[in-house]
N, C-alpha and C. Protein backbone atom coordinates (compact mmCIF):
# COMPACT_ATOMS: atom_id res chain seq x y z
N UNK A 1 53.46 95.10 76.73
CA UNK A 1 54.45 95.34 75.71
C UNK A 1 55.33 94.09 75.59
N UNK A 2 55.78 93.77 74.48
CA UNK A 2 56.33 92.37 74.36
C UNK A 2 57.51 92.95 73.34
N UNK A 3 58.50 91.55 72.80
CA UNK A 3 60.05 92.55 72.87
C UNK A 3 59.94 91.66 70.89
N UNK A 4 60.13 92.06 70.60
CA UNK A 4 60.60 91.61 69.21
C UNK A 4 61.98 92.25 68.44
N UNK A 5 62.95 90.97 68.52
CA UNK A 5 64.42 91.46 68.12
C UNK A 5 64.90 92.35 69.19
N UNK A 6 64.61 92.49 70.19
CA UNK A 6 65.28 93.51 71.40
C UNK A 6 64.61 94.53 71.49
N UNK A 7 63.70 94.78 70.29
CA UNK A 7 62.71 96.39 70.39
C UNK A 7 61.42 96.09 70.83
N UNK A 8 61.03 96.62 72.04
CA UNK A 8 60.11 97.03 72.16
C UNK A 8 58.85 96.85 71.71
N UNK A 9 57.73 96.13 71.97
CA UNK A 9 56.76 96.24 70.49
C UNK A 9 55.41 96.62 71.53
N UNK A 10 54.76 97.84 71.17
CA UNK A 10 53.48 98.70 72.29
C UNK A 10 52.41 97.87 71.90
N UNK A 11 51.51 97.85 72.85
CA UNK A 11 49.74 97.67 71.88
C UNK A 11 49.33 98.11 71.25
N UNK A 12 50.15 99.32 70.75
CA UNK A 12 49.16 99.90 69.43
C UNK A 12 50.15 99.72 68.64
N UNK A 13 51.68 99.06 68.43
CA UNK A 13 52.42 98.09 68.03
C UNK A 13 51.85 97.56 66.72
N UNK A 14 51.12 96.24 68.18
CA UNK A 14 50.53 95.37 67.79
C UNK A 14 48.92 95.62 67.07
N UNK A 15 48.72 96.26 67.34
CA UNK A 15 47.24 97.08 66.31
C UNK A 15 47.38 97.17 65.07
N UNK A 16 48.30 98.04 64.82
CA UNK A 16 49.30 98.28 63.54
C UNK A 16 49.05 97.06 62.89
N UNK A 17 50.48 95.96 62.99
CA UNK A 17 50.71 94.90 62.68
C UNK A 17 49.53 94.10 62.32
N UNK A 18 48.62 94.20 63.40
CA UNK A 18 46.78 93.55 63.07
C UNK A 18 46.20 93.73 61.88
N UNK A 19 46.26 95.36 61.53
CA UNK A 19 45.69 95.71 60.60
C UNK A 19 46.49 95.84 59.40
N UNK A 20 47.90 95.24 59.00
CA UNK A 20 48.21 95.12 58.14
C UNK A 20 49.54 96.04 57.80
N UNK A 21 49.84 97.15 58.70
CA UNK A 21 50.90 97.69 58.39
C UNK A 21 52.28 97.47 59.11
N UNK A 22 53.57 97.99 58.05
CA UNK A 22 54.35 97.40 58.65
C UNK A 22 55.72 98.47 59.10
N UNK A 23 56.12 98.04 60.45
CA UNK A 23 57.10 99.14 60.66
C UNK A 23 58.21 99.44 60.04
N UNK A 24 58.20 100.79 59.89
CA UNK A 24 59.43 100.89 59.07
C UNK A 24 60.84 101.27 59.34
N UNK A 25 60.73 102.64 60.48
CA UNK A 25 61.56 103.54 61.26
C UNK A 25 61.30 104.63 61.18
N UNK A 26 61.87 104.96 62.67
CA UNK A 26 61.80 106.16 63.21
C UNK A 26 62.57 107.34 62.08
N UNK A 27 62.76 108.81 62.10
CA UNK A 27 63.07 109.90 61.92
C UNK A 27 62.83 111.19 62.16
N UNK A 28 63.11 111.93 61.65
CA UNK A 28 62.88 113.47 61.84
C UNK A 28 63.28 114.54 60.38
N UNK A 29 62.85 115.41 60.23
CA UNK A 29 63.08 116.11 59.01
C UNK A 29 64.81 115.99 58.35
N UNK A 30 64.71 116.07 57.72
CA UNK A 30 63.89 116.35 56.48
C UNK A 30 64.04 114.77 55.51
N UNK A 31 64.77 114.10 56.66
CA UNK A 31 64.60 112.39 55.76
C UNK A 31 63.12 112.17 56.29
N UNK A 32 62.49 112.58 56.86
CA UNK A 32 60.92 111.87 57.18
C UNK A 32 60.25 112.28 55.94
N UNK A 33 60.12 113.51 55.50
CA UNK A 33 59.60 113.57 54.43
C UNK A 33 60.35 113.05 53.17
N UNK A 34 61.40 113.01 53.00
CA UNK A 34 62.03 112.10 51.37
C UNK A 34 61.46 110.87 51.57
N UNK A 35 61.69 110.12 52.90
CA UNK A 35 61.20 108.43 53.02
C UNK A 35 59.97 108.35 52.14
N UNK A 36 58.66 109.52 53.04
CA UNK A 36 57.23 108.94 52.68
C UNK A 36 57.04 109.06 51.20
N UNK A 37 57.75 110.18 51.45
CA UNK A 37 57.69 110.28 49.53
C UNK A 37 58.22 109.01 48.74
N UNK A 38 59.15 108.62 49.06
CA UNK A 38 59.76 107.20 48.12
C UNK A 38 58.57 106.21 48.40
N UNK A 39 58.06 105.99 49.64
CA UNK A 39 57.28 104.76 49.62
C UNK A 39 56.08 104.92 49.19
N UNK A 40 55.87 106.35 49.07
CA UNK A 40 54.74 106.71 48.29
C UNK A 40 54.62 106.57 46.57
N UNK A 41 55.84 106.77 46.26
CA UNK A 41 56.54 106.65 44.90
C UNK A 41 56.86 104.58 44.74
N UNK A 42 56.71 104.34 45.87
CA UNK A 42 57.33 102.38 45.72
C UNK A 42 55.75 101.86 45.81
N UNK A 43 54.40 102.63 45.64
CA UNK A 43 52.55 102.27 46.14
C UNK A 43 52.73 101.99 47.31
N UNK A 44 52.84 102.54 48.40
CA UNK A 44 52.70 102.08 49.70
C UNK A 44 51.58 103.31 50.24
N UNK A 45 50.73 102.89 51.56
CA UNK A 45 50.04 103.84 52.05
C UNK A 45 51.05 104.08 53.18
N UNK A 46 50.69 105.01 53.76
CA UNK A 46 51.60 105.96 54.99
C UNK A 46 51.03 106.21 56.00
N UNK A 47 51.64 105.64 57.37
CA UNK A 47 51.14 106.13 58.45
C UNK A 47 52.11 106.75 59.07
N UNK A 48 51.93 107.74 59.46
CA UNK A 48 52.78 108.21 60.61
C UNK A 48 52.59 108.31 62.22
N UNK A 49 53.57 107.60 63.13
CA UNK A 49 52.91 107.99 64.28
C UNK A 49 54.02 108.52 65.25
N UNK A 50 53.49 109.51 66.07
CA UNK A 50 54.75 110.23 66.97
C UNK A 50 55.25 109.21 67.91
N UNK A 51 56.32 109.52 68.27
CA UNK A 51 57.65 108.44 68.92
C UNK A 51 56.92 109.30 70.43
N UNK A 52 56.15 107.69 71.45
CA UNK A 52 56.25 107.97 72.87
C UNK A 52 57.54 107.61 73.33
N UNK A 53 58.01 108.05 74.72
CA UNK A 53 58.77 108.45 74.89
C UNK A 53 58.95 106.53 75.35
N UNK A 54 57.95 106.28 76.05
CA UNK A 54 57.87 104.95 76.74
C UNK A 54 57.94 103.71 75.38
N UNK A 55 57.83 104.02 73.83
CA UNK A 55 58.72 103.47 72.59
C UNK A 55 59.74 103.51 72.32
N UNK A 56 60.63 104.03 73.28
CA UNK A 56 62.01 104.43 72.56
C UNK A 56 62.71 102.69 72.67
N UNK A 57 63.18 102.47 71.54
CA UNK A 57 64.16 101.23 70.99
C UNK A 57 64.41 100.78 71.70
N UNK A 58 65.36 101.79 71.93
CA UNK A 58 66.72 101.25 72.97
C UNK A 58 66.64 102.06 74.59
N UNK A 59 65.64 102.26 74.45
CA UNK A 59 65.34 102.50 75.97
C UNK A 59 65.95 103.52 76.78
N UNK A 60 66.56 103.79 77.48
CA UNK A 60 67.46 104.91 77.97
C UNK A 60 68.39 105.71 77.27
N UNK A 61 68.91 104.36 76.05
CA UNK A 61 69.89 105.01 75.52
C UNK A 61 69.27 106.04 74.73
N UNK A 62 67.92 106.16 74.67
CA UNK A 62 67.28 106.90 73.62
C UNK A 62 66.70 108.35 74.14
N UNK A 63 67.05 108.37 75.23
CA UNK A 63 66.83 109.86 76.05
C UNK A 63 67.48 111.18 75.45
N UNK A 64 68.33 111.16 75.62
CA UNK A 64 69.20 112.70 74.79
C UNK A 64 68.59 112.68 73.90
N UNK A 65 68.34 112.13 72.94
CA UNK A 65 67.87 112.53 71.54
C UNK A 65 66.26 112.44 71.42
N UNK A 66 65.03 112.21 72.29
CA UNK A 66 64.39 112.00 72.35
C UNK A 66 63.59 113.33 73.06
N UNK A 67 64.90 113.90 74.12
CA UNK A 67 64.45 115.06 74.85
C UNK A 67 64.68 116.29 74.08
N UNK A 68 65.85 115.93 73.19
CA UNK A 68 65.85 117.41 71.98
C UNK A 68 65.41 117.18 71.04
N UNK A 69 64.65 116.26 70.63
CA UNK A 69 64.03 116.35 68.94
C UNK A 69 62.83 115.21 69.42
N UNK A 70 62.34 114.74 70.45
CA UNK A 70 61.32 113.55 70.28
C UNK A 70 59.80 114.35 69.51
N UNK A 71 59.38 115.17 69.85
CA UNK A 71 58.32 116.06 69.33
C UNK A 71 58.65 115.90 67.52
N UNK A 72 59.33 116.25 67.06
CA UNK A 72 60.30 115.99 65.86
C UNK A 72 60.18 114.42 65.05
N UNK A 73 60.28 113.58 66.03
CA UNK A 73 60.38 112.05 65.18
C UNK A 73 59.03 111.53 65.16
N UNK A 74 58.78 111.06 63.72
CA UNK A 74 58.16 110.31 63.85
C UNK A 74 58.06 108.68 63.16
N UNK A 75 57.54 107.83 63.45
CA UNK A 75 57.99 106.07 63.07
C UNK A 75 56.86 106.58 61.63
N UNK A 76 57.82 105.83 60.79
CA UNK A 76 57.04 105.66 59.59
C UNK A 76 56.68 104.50 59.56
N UNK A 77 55.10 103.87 59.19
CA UNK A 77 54.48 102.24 58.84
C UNK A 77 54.16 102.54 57.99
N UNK A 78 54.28 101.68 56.72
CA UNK A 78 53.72 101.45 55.48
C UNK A 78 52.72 100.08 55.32
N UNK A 79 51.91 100.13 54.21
CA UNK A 79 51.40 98.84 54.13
C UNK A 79 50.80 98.80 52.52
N UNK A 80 50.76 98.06 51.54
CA UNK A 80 50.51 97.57 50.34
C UNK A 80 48.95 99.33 50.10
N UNK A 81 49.39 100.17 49.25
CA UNK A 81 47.79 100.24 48.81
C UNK A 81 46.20 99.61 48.94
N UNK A 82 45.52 99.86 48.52
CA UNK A 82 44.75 99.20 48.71
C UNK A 82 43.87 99.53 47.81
C-alpha cells in the first residue's frame, strides 16, 4: 500500500487507477445514490466498491464511523464511458 496525499492507496487502488478509473469518495445512503446518479447524468461509468476496514483514510480516526455504518459506505470510481 503506498500513500498518495496522506490517503492510503490499496492494490486494488492501484488496479482501479490501471484500468482507467478514477476515485471519487467514500459515502453512504442516501448521497451514494444521488452522486451515481449525477455522474451517471455527467456520462460517467460507475463502480462501486465497499470501504475495507484496512482503507479507511484516515486510519483510526475512521473507526467509530466505520464500525456503525462501514457495511453502509461505499467509495464511488468513475471513469469516461466508453
Amino acid at each position: 500500500m503506498t500513500e498518495l496525499c496522506g490517503v492510503a492507496v490499496s492494490s486494488r487502488d492501484e488496479q482501479l487507477i490501471t484500468d482507467g478509473w478514477s476515485k471519487q469518495f467514500t459515502c453512504g445512503e442516501p448521497r451514494l445514490t444521488e452522486s451515481c446518479e449525477l455522474f451517471k447524468e455527467m456520462g460517467r461509468e460507475i463502480h462501486l466498491e465497499t470501504m475495507e476496514k484496512n482503507d479507511q483514510p484516515l486510519g483510526a480516526k475512521c473507526d467509530a464511523c466505520f464500525e456503525s455504518c462501514g457495511d453502509e459506505m461505499k467509495t464511488i470510481w468513475t471513469r469516461p464511458n466508453k
